[in-house]
N, C-alpha and C. Protein backbone atom coordinates (compact mmCIF):
# COMPACT_ATOMS: atom_id res chain seq x y z
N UNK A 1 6.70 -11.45 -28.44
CA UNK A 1 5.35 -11.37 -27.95
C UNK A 1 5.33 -10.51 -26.68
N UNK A 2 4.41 -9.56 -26.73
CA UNK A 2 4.24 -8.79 -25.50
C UNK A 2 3.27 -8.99 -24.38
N UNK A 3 4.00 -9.16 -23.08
CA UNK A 3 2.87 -9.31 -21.88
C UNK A 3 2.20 -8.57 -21.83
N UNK A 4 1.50 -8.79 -21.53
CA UNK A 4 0.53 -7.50 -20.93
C UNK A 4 -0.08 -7.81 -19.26
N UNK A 5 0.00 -6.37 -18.66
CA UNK A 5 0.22 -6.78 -16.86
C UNK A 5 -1.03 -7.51 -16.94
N UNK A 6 -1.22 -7.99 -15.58
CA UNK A 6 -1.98 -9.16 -15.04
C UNK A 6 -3.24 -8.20 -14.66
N UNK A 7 -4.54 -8.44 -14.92
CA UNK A 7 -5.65 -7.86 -14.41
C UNK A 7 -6.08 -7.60 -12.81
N UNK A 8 -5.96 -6.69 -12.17
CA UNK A 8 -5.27 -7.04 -10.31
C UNK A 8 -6.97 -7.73 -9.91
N UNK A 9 -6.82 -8.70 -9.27
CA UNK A 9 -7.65 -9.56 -8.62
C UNK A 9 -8.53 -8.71 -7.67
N UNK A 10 -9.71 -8.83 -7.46
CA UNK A 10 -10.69 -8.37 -6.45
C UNK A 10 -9.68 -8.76 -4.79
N UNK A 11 -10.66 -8.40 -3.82
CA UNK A 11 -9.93 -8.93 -2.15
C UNK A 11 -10.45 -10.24 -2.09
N UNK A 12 -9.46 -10.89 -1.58
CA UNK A 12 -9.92 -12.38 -0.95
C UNK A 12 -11.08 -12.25 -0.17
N UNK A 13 -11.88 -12.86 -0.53
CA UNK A 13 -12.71 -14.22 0.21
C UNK A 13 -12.77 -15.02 1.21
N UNK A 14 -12.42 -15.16 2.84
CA UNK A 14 -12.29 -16.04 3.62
C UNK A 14 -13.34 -16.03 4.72
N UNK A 15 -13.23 -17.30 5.01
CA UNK A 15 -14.23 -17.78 5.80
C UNK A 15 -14.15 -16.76 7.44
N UNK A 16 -15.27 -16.49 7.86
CA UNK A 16 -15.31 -15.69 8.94
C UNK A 16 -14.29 -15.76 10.43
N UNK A 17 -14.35 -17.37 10.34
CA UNK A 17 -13.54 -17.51 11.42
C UNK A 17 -11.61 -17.08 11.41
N UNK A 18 -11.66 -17.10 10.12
CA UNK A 18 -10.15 -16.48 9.91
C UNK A 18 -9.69 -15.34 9.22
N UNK A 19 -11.53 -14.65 9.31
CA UNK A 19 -11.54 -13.41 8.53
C UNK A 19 -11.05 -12.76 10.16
N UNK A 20 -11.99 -13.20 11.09
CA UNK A 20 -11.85 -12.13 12.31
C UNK A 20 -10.98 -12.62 13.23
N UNK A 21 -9.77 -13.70 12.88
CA UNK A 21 -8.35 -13.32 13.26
C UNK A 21 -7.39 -12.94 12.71
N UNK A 22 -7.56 -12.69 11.52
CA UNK A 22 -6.77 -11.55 11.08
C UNK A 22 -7.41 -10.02 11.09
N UNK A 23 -8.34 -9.77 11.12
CA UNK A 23 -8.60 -8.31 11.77
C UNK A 23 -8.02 -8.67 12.96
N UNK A 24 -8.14 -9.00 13.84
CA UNK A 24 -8.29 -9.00 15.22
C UNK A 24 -6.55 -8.84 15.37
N UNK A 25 -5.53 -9.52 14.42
CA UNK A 25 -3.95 -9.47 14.85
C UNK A 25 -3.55 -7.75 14.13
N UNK A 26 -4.75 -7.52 12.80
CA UNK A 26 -4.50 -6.14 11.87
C UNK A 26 -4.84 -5.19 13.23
N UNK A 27 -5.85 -5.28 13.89
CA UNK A 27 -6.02 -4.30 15.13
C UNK A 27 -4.98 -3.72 15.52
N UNK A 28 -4.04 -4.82 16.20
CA UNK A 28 -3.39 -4.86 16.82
C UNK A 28 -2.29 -4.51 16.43
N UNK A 29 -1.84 -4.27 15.57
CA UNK A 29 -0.74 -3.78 14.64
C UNK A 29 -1.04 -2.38 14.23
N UNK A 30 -2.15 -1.92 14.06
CA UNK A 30 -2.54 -0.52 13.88
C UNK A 30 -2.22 0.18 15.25
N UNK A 31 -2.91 -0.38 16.39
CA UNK A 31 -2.73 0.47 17.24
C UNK A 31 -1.23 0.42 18.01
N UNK A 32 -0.71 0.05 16.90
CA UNK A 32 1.28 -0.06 17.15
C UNK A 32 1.49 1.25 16.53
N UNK A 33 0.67 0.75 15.26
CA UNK A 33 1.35 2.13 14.22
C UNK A 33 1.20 3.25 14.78
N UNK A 34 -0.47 3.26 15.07
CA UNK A 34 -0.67 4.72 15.64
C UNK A 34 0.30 5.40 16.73
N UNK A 35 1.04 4.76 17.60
CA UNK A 35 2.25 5.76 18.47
C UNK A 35 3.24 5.61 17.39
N UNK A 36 3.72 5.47 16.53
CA UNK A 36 4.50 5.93 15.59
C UNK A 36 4.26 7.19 14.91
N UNK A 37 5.52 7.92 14.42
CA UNK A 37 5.36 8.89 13.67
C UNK A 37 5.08 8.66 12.32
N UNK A 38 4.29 9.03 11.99
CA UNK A 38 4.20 8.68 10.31
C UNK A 38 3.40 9.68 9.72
N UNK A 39 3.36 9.62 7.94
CA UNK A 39 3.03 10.77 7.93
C UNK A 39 1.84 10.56 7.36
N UNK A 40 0.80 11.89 7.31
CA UNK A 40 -0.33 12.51 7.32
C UNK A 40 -1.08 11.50 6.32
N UNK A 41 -1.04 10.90 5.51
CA UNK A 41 -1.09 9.70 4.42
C UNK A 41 -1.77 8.62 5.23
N UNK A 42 -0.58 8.15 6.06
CA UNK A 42 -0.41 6.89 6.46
C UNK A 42 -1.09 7.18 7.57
N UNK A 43 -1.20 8.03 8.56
CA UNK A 43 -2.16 8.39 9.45
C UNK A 43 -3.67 8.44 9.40
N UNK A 44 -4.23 8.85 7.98
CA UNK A 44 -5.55 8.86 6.97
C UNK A 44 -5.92 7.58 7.12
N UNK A 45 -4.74 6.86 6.67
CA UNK A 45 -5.40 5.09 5.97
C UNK A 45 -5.22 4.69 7.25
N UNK A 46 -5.05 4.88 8.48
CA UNK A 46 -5.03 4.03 9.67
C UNK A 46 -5.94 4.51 9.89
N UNK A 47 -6.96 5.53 10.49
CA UNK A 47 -8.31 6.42 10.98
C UNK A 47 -9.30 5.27 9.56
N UNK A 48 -9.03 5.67 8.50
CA UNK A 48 -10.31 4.79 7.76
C UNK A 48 -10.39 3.38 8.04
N UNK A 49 -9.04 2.74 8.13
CA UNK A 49 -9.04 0.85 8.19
C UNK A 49 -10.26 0.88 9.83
N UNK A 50 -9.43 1.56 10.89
CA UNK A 50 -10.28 1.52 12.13
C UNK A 50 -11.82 2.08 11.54
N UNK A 51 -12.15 2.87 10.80
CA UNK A 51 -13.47 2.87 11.28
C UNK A 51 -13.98 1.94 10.23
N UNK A 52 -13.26 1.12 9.35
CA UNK A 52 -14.09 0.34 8.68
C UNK A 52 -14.01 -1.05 9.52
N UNK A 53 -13.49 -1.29 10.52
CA UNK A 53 -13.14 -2.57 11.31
C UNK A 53 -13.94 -2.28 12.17
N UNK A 54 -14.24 -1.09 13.02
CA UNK A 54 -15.41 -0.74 13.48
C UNK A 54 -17.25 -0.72 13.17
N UNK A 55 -16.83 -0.52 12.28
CA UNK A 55 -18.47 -0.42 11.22
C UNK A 55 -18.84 -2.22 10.98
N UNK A 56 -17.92 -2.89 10.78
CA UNK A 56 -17.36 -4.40 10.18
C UNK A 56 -18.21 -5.73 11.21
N UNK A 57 -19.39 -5.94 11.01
CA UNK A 57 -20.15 -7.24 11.96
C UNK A 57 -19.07 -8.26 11.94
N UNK A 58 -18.92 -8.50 13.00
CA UNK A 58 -18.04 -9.69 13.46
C UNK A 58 -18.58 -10.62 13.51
N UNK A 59 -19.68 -11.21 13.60
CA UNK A 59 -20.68 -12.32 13.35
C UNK A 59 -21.50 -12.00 12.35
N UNK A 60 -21.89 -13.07 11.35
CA UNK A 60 -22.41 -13.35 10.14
C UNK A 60 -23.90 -14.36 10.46
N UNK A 61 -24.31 -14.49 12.17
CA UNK A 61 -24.74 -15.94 11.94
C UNK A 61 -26.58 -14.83 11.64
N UNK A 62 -27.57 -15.76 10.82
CA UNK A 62 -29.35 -15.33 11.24
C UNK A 62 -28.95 -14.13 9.68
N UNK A 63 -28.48 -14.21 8.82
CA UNK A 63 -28.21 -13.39 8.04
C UNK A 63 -28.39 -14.14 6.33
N UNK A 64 -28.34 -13.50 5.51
CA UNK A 64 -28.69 -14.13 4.58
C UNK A 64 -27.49 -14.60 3.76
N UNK A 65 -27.25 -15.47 2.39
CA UNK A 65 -26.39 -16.09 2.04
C UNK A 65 -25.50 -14.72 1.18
N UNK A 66 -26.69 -13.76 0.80
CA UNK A 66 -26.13 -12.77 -0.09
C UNK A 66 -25.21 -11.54 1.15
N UNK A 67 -25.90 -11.68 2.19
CA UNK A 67 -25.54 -10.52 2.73
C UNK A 67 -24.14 -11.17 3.97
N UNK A 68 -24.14 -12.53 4.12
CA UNK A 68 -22.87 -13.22 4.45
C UNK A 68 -22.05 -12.90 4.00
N UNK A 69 -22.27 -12.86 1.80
CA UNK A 69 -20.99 -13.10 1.10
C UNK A 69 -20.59 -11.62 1.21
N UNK A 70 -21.80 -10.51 1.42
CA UNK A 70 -20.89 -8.88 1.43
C UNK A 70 -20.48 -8.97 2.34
N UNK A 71 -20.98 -9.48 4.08
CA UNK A 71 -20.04 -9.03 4.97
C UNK A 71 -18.60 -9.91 4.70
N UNK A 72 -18.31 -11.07 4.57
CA UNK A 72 -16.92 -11.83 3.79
C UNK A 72 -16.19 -11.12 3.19
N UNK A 73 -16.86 -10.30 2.01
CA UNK A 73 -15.83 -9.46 0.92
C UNK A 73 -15.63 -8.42 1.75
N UNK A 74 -15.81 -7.88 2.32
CA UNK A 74 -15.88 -6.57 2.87
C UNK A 74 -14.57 -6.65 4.21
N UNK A 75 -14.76 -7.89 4.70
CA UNK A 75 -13.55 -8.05 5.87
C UNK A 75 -12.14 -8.53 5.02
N UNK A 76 -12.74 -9.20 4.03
CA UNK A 76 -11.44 -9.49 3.23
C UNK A 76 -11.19 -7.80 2.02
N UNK A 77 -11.60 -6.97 1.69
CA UNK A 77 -11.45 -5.77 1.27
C UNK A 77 -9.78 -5.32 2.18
N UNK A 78 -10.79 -5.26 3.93
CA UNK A 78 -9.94 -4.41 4.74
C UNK A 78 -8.75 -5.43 5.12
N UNK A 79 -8.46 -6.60 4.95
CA UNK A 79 -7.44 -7.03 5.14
C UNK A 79 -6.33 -6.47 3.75
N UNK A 80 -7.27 -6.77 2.60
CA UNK A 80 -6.68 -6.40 1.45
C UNK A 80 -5.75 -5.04 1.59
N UNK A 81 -6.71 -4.08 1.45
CA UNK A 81 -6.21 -3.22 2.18
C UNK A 81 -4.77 -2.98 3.15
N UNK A 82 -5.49 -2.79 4.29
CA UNK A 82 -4.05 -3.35 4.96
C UNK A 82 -2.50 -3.85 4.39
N UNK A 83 -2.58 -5.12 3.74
CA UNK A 83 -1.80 -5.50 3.19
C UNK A 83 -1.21 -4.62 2.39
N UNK A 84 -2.26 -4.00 1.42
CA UNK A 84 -1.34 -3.30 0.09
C UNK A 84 -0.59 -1.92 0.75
N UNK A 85 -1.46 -1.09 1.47
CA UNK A 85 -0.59 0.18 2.46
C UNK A 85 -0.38 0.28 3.48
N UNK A 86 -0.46 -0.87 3.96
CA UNK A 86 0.09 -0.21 5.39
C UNK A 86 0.84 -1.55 6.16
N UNK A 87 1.42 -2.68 5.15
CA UNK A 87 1.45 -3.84 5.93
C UNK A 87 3.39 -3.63 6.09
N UNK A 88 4.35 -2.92 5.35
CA UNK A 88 5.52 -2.82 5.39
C UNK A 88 5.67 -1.70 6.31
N UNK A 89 4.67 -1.16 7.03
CA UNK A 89 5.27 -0.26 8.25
C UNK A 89 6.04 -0.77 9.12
N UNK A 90 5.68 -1.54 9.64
CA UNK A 90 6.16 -2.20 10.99
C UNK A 90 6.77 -3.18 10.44
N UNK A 91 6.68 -3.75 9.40
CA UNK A 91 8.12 -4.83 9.05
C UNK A 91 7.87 -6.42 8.83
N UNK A 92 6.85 -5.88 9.61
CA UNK A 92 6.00 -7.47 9.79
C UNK A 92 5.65 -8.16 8.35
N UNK A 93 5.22 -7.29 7.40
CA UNK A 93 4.73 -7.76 6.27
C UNK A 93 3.44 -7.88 6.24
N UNK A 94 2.72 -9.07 5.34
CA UNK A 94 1.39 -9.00 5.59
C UNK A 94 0.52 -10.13 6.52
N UNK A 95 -0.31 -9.63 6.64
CA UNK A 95 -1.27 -10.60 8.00
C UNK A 95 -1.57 -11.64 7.10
């Protein structure tokens, strides 16, 4: 019988308060990377994660239930993110 690969899962889902401490430790690990040499790639996906962590409401509160759950997916996207390219730079692994 043949497997067949696993369908890759959308980005997690987490609640705000532990959405924006893990941006907040991913920050902080980017702007490690950035005095590193690395190359032109990995330099790209660090400039986009920052301006999407930038663009990224850090508070959810006076907002609606639909537009909660995009800002949620959307912080969990850029953690996603993170994780898949750029989380074995520094060694650390993932947030």
């Amino acid at each position: 019988m043949v497997k067949h690969p696993k369908r890759p899962s959308g980005p997690p889902i987490f609640l705000m308060r532990h959405t924006r401490a893990k941006i907040d430790a991913l920050t902080l690990r980017l702007n490690i990377m950035k005095e590193r040499e690395l190359s032109d790639v990995n330099k790209s996906r660090i400039e986009q994660l920052e301006n999407r962590i930038n663009r990224w409401p850090r508070i959810a509160a006076g907002v609606t239930k639909e537009k909660k759950r995009d800002i949620q997916k959307e912080g969990g996207s850029i953690i996603h993110d993170f994780n898949f390219f750029l989380s074995d730079l520094d060694g650390k692994g993932p947030v």
